[in-house]
PDB file of N, CA and C in Angstrom:
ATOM      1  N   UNK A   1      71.378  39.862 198.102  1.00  0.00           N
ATOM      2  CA  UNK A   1      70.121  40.585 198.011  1.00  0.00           C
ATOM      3  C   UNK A   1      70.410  42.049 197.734  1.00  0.00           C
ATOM      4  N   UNK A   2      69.670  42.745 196.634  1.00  0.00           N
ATOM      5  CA  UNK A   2      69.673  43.953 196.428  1.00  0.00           C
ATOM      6  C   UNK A   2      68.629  44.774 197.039  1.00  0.00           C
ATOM      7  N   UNK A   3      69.098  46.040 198.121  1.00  0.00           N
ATOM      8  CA  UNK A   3      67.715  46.920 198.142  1.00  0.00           C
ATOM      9  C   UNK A   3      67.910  48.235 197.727  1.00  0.00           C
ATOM     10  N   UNK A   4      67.124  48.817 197.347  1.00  0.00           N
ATOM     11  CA  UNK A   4      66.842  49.919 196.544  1.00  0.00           C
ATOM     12  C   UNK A   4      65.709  50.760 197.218  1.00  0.00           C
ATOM     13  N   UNK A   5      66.292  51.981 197.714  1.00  0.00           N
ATOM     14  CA  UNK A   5      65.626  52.841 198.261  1.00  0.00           C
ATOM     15  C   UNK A   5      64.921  53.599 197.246  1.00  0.00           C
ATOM     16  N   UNK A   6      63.944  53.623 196.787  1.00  0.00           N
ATOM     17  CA  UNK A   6      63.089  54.519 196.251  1.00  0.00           C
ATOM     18  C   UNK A   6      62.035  55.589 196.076  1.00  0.00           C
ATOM     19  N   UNK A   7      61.708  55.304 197.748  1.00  0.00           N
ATOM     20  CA  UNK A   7      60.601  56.668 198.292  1.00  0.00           C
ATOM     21  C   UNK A   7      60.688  56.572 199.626  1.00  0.00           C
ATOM     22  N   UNK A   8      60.258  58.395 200.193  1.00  0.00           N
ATOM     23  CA  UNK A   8      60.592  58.304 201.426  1.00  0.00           C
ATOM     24  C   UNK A   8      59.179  59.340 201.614  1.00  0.00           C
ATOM     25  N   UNK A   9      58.771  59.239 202.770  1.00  0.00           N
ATOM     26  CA  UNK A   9      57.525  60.247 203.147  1.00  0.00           C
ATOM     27  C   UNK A   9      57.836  60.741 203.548  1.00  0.00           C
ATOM     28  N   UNK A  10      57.680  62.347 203.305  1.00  0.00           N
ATOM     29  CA  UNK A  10      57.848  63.380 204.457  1.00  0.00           C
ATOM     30  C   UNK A  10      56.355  63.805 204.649  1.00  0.00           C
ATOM     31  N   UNK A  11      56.562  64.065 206.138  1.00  0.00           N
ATOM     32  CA  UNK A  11      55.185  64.580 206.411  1.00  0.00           C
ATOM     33  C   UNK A  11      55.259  66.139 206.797  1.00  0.00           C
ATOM     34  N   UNK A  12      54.207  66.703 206.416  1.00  0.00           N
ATOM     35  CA  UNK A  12      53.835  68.165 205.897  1.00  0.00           C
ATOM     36  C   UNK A  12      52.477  68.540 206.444  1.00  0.00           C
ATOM     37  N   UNK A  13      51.992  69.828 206.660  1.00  0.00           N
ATOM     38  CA  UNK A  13      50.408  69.847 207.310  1.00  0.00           C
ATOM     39  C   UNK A  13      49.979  70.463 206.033  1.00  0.00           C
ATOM     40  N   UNK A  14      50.388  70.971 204.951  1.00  0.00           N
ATOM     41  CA  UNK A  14      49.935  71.372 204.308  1.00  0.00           C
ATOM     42  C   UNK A  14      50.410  71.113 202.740  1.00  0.00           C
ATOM     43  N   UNK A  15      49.909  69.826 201.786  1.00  0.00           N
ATOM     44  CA  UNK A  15      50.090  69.723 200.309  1.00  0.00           C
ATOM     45  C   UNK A  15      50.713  70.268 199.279  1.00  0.00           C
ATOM     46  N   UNK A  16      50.030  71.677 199.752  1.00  0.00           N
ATOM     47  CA  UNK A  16      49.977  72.486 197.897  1.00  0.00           C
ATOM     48  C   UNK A  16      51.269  73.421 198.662  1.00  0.00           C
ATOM     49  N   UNK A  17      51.371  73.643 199.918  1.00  0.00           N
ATOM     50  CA  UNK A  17      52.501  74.440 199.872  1.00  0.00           C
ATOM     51  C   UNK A  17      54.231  73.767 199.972  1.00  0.00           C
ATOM     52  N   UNK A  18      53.908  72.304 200.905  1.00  0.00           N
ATOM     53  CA  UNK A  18      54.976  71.726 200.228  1.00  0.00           C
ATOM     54  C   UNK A  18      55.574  71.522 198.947  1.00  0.00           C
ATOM     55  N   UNK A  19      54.080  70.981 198.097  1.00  0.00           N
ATOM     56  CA  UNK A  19      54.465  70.782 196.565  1.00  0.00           C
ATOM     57  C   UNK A  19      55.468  71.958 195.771  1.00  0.00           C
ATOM     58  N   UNK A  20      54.776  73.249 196.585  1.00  0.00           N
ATOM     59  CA  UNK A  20      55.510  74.232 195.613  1.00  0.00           C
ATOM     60  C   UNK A  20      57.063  75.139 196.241  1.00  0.00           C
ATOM     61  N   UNK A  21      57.014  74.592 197.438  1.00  0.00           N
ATOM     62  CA  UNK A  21      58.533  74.445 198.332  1.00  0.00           C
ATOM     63  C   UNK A  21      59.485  73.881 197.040  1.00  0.00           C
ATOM     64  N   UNK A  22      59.096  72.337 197.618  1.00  0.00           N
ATOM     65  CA  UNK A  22      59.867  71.033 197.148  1.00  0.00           C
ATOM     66  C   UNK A  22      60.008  71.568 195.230  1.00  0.00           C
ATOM     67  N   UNK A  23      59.164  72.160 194.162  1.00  0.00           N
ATOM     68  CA  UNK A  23      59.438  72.605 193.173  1.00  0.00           C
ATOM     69  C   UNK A  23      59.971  73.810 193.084  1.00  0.00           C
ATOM     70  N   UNK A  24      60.031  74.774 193.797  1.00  0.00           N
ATOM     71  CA  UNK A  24      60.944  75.914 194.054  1.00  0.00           C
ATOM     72  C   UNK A  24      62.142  75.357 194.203  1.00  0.00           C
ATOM     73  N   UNK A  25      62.609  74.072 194.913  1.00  0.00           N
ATOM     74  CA  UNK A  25      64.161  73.720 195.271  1.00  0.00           C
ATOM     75  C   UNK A  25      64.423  73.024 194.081  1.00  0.00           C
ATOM     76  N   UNK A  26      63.497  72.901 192.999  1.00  0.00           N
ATOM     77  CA  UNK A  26      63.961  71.743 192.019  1.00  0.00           C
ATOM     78  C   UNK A  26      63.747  70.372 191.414  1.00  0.00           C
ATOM     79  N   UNK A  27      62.779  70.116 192.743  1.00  0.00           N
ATOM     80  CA  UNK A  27      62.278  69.026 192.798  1.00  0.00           C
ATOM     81  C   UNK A  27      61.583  68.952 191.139  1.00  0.00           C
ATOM     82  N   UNK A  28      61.521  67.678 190.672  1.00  0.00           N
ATOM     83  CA  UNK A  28      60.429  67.465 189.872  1.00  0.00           C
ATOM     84  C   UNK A  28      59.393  66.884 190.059  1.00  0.00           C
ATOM     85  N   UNK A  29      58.304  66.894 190.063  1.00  0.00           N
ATOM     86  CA  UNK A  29      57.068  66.753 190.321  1.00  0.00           C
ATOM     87  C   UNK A  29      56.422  65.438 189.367  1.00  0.00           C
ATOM     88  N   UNK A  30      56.460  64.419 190.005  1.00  0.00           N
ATOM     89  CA  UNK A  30      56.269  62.805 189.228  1.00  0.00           C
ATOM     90  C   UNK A  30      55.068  62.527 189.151  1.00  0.00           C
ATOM     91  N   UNK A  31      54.425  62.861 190.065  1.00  0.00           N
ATOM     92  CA  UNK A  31      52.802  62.369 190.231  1.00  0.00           C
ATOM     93  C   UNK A  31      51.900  63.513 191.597  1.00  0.00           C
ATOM     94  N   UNK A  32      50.879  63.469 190.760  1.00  0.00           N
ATOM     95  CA  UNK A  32      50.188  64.438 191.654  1.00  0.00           C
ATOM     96  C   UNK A  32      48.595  63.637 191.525  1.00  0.00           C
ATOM     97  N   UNK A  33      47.845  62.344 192.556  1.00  0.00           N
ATOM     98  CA  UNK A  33      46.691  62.151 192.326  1.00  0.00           C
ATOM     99  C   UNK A  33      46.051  62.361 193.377  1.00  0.00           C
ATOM    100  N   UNK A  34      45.044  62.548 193.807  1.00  0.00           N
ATOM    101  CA  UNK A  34      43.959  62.658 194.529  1.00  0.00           C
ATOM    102  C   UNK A  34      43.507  60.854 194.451  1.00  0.00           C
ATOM    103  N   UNK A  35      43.534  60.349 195.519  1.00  0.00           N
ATOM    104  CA  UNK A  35      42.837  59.040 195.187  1.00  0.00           C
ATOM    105  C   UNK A  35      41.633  59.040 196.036  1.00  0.00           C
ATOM    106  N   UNK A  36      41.378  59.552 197.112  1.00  0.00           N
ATOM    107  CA  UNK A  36      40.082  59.896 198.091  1.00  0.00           C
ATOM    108  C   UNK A  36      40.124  60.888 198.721  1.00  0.00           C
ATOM    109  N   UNK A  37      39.324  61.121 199.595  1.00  0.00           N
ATOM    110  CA  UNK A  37      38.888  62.261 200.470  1.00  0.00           C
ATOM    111  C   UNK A  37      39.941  62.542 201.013  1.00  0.00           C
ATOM    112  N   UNK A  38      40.592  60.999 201.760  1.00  0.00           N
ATOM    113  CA  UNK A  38      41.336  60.965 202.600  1.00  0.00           C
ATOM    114  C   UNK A  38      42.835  61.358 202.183  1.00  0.00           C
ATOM    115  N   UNK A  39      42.891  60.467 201.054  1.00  0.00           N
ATOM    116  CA  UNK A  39      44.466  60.114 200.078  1.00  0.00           C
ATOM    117  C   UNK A  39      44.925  61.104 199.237  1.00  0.00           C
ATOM    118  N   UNK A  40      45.828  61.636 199.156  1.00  0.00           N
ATOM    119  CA  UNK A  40      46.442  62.368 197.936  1.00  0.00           C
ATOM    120  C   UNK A  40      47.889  62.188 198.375  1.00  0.00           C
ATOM    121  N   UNK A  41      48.333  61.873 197.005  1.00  0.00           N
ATOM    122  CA  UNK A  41      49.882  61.181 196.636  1.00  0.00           C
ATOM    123  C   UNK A  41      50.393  62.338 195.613  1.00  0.00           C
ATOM    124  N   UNK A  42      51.556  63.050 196.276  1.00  0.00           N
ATOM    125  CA  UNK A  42      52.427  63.934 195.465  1.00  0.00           C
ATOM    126  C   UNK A  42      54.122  63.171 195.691  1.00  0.00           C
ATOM    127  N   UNK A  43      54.424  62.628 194.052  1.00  0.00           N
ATOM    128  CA  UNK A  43      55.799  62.248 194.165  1.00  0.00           C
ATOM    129  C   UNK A  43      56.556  62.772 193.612  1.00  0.00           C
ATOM    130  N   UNK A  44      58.063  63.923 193.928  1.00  0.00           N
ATOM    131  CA  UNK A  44      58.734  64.703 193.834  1.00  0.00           C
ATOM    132  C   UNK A  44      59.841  64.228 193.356  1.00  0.00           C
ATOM    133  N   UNK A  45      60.593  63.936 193.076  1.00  0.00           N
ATOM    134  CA  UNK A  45      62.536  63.808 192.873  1.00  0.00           C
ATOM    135  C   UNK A  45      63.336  64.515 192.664  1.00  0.00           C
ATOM    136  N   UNK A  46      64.160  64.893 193.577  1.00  0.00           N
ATOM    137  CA  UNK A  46      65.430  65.378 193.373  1.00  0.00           C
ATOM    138  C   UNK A  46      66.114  65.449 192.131  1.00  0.00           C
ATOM    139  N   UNK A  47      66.403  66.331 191.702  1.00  0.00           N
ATOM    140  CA  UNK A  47      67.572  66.322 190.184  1.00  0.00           C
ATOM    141  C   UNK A  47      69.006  65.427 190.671  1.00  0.00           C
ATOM    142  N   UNK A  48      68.727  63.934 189.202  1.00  0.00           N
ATOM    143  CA  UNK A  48      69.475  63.444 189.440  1.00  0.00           C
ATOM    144  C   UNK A  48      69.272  62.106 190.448  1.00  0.00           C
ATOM    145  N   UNK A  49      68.743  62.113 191.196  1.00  0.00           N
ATOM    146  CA  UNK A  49      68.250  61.188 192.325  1.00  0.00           C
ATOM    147  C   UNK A  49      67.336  59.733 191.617  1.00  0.00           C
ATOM    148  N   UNK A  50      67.996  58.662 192.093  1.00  0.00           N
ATOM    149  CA  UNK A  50      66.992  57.397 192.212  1.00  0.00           C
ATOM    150  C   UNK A  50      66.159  57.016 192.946  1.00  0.00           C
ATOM    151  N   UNK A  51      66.350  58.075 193.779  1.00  0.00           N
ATOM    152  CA  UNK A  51      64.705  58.134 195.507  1.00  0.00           C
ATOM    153  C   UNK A  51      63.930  59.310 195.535  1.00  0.00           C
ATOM    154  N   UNK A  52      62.559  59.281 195.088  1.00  0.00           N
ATOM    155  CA  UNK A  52      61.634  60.371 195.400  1.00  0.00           C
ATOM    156  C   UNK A  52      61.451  60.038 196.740  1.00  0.00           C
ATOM    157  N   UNK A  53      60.597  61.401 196.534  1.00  0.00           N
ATOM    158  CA  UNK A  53      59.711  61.830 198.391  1.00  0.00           C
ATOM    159  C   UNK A  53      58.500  61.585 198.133  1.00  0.00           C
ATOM    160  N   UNK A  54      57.826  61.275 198.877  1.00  0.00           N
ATOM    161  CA  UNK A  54      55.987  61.652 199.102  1.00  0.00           C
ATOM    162  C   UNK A  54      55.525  62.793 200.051  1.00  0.00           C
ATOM    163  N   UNK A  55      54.023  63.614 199.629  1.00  0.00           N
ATOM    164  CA  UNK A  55      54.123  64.478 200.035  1.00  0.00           C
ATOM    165  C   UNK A  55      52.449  64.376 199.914  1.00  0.00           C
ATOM    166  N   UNK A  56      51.967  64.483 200.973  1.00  0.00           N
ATOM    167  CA  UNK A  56      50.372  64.194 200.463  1.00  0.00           C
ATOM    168  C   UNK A  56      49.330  64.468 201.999  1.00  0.00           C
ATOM    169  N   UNK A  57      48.408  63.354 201.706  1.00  0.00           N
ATOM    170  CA  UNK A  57      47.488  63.207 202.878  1.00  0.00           C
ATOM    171  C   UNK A  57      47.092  61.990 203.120  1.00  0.00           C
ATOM    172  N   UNK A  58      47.313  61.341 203.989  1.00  0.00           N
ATOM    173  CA  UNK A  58      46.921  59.987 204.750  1.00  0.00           C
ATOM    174  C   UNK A  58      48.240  59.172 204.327  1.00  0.00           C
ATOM    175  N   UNK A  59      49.089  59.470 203.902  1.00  0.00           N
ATOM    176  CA  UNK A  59      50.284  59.046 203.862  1.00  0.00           C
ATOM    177  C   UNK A  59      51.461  58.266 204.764  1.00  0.00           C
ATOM    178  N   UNK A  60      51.513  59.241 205.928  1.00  0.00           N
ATOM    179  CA  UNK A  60      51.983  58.425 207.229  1.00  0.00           C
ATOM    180  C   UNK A  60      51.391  59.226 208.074  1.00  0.00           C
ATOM    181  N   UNK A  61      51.728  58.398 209.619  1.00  0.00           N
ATOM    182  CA  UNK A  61      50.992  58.953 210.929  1.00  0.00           C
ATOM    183  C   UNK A  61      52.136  59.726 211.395  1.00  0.00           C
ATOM    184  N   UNK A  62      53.414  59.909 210.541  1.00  0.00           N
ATOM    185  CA  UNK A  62      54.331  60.325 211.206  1.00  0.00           C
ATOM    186  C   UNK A  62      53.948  62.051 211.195  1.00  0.00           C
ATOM    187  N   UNK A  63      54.299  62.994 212.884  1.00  0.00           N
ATOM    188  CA  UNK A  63      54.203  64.182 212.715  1.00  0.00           C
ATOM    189  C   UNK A  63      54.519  65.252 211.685  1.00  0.00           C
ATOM    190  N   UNK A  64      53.802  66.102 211.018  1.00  0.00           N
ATOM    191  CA  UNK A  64      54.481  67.328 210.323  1.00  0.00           C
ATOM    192  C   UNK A  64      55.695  68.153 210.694  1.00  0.00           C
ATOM    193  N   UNK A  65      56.834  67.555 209.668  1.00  0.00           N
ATOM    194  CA  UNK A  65      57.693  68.475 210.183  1.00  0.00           C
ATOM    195  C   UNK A  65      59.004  67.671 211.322  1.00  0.00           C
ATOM    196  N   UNK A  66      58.713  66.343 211.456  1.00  0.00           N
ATOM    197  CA  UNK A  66      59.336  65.367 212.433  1.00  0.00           C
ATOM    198  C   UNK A  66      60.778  64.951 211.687  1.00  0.00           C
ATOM    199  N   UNK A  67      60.478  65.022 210.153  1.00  0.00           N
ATOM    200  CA  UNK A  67      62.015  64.258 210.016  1.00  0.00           C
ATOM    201  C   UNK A  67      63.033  64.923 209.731  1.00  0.00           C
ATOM    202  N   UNK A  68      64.145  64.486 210.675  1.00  0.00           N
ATOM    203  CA  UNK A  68      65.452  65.699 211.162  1.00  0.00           C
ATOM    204  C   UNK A  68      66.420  64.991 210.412  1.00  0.00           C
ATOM    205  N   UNK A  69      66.794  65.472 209.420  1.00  0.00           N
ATOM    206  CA  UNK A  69      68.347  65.098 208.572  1.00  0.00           C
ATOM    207  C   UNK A  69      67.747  63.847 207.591  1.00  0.00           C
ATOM    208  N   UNK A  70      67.315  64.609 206.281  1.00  0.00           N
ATOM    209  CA  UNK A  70      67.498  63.952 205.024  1.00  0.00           C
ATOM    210  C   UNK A  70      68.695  64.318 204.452  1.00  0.00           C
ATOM    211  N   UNK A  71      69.010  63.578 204.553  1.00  0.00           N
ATOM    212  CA  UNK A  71      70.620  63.533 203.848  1.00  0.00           C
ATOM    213  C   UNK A  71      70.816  63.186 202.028  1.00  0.00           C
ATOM    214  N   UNK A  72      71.145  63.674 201.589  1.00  0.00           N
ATOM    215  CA  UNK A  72      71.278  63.590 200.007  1.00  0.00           C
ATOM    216  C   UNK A  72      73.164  64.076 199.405  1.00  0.00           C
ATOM    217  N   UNK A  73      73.554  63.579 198.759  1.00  0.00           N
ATOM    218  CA  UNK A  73      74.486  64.005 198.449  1.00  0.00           C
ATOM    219  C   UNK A  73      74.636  64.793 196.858  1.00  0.00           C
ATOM    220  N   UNK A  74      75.801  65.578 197.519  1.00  0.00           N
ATOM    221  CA  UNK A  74      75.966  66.892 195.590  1.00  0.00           C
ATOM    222  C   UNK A  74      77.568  66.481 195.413  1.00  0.00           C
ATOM    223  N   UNK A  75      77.489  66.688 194.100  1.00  0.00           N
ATOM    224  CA  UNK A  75      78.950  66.982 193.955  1.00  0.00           C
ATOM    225  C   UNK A  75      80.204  68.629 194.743  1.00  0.00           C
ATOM    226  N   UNK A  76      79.182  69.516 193.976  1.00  0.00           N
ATOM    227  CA  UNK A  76      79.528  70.731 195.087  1.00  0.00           C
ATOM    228  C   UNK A  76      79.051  71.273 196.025  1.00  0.00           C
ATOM    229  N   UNK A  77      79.194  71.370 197.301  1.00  0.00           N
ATOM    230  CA  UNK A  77      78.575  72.309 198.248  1.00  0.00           C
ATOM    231  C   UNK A  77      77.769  73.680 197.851  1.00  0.00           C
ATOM    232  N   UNK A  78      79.132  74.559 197.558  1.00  0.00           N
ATOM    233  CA  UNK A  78      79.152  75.777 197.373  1.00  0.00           C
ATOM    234  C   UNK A  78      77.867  76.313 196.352  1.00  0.00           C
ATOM    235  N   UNK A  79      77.887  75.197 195.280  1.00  0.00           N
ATOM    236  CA  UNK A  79      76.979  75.504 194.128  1.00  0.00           C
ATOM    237  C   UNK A  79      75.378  74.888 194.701  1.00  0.00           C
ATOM    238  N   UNK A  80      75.598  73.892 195.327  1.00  0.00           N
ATOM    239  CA  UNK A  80      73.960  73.374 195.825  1.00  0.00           C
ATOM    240  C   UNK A  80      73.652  75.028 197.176  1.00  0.00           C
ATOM    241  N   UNK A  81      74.719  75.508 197.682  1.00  0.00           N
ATOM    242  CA  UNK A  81      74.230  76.325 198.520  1.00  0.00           C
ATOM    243  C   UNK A  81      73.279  77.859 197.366  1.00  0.00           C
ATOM    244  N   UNK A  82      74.398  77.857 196.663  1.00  0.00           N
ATOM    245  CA  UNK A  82      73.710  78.966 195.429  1.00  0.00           C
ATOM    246  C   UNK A  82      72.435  78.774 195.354  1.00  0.00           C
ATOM    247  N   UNK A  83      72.694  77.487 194.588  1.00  0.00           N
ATOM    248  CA  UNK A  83      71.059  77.005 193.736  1.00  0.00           C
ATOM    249  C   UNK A  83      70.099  76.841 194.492  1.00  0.00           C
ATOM    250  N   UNK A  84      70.166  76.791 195.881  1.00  0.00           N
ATOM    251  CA  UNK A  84      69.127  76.495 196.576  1.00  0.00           C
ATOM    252  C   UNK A  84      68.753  78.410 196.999  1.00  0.00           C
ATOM    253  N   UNK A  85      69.716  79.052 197.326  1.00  0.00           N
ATOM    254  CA  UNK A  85      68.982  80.838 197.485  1.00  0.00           C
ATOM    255  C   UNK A  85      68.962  81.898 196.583  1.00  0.00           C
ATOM    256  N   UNK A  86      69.605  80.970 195.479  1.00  0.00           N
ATOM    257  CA  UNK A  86      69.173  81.210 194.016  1.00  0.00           C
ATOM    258  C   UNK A  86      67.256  81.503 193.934  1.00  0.00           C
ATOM    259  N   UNK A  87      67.057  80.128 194.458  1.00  0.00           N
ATOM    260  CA  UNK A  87      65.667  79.771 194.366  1.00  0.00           C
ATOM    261  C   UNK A  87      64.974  80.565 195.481  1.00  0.00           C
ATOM    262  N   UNK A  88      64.971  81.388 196.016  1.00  0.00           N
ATOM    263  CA  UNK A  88      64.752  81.605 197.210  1.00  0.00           C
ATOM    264  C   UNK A  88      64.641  80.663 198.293  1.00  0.00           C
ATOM    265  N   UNK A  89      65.583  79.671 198.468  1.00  0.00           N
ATOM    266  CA  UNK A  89      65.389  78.574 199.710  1.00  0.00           C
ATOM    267  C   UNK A  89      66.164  79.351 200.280  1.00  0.00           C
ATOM    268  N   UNK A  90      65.662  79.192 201.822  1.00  0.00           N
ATOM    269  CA  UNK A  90      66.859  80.031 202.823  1.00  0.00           C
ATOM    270  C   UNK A  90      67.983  78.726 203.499  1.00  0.00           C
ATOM    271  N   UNK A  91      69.202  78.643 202.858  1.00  0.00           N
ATOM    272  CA  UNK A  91      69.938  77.463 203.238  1.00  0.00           C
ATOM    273  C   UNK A  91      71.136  78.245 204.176  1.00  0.00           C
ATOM    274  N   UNK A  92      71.240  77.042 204.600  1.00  0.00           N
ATOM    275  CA  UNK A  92      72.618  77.750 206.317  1.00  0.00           C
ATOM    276  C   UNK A  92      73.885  78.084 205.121  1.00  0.00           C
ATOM    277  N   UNK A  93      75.029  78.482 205.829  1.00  0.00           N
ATOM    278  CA  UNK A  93      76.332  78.574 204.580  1.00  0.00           C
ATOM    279  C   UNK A  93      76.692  76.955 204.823  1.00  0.00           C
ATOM    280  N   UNK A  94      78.014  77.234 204.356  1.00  0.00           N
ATOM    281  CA  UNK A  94      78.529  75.676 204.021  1.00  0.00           C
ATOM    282  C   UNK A  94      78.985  75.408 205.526  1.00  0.00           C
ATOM    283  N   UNK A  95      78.828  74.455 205.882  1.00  0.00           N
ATOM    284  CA  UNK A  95      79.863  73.862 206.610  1.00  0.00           C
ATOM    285  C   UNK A  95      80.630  72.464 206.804  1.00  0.00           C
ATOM    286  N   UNK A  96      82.134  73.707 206.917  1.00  0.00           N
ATOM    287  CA  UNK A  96      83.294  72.269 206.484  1.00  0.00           C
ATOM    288  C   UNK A  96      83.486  71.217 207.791  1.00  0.00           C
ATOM    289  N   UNK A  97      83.702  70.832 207.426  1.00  0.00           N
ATOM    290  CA  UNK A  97      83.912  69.206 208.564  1.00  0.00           C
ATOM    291  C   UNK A  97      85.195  68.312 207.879  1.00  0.00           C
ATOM    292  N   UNK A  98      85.885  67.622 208.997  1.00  0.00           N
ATOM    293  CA  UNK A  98      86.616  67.185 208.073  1.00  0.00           C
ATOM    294  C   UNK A  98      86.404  65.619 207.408  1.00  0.00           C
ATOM    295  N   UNK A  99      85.557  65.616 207.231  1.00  0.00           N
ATOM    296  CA  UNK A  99      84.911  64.621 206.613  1.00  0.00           C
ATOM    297  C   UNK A  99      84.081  64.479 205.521  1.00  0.00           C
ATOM    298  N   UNK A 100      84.010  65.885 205.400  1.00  0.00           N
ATOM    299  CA  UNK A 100      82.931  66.182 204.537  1.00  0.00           C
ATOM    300  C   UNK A 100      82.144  67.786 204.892  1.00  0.00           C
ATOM    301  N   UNK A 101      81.698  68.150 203.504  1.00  0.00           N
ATOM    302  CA  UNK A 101      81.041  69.816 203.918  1.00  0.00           C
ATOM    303  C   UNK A 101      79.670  69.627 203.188  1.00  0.00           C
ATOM    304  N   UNK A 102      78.775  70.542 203.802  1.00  0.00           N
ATOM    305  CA  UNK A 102      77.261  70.064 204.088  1.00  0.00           C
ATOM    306  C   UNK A 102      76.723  71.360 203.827  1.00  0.00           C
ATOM    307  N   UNK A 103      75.621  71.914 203.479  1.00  0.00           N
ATOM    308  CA  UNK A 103      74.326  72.773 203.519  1.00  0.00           C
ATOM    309  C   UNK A 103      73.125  71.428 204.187  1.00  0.00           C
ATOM    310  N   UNK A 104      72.555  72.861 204.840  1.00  0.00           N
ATOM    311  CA  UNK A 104      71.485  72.772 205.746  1.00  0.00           C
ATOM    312  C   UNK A 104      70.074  73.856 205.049  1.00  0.00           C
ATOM    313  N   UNK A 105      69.100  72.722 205.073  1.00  0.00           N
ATOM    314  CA  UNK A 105      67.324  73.828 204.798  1.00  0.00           C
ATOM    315  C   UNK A 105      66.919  73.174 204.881  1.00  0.00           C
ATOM    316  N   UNK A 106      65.535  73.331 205.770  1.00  0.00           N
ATOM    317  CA  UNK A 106      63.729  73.016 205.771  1.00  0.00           C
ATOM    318  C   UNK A 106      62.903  73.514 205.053  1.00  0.00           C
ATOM    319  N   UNK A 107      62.157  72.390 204.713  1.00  0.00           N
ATOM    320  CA  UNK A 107      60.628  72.495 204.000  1.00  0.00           C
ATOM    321  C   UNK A 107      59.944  73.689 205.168  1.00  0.00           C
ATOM    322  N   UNK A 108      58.742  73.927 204.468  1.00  0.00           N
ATOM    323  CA  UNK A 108      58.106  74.993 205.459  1.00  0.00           C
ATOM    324  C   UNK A 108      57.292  74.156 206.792  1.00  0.00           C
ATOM    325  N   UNK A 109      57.646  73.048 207.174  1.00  0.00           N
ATOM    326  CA  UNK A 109      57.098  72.392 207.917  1.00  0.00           C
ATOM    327  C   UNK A 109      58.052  72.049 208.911  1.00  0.00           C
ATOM    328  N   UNK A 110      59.555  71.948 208.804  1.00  0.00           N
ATOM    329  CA  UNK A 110      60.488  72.146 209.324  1.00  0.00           C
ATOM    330  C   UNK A 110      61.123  70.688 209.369  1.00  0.00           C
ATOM    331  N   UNK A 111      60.820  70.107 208.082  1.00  0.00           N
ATOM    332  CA  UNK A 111      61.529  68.492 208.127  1.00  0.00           C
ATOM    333  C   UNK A 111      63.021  69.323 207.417  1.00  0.00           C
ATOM    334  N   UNK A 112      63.858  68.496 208.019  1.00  0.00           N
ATOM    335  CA  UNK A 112      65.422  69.256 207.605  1.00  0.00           C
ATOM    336  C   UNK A 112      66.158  68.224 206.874  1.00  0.00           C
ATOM    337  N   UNK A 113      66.864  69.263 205.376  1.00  0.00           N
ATOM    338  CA  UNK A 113      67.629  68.352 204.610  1.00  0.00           C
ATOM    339  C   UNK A 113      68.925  68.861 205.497  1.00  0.00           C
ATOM    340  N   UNK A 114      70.000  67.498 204.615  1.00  0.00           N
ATOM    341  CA  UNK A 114      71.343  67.729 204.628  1.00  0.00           C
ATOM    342  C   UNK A 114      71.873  67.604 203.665  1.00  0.00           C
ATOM    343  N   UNK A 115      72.688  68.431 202.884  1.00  0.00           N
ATOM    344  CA  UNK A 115      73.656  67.989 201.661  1.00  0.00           C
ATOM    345  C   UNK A 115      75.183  67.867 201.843  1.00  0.00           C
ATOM    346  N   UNK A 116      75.135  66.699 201.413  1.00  0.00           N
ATOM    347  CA  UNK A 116      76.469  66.207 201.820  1.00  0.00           C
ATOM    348  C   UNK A 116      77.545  66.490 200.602  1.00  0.00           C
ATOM    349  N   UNK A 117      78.482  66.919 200.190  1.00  0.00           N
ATOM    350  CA  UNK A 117      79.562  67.105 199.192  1.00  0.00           C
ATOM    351  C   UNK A 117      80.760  65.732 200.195  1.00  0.00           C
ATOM    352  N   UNK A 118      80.844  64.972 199.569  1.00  0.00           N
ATOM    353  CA  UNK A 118      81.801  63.745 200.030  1.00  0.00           C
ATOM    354  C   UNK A 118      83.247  64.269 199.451  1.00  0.00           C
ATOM    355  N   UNK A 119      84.007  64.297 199.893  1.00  0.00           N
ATOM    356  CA  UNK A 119      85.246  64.176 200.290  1.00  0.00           C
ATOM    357  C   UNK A 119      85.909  63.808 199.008  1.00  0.00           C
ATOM    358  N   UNK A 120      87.030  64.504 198.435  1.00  0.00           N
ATOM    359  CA  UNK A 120      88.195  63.253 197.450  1.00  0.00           C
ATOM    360  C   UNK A 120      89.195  63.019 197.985  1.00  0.00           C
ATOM    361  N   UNK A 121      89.115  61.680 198.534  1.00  0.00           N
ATOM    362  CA  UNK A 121      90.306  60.878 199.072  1.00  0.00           C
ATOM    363  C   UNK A 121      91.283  60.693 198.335  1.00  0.00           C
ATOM    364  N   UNK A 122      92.627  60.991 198.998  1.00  0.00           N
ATOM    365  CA  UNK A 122      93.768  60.601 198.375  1.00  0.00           C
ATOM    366  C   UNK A 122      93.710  59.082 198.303  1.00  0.00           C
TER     367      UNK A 122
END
């Protein structure tokens, strides 16, 4: 059996300022509809990525701001740390591990990515 992760919700209290977070970091912006009063569906993707986000209203019951460590992986640290305060994202510096070295930033709602730079094994 194959599964394929393809969307993930983050929850946000506020739409239009996530939308323009998540496109300040790069995101591309897939779909933007209004389907009711209640509903509005904003789908984002990462450069490069086979899994968008959702970003909307009536989406999930999960709290604004609740999900701690989206994890995504880059080829370089150093350069995803640039490109992200390039953009004005405020990202932590690198940190090395020996397993791997990571940048850290939140949406303005305080759901927190992780970028992972994986390791070249001998």
């Amino acid at each position: 059996m194959e599964i394929k992760l393809e969307l993930v919700a983050v929850p946000v209290s506020d739409v239009d300022r996530a939308k323009e977070f998540y496109e300040r970091a790069g995101f591309v912006v897939d779909h933007d509809h209004t389907v009711s009063d209640e509903v509005r569906f904003v789908q984002l993707t990462p450069p490069g990525s086979a899994c968008s986000i959702a970003v909307g209203k009536g989406l999930t019951t999960m709290a604004p701001g609740s999900l701690d460590n989206l994890q995504a992986v880059v080829a370089d640290a150093d350069a995803a740390h640039a490109d992200l305060t390039e953009r004005g994202i405020e990202a932590s510096p690198v940190d090395e591990q020996p397993w791997a070295r990571f940048v850290y930033f939140a949406d303005p709602d305080g759901n927190r990515w992780s970028l992972q730079q994986l390791p070249k094994w001998s």
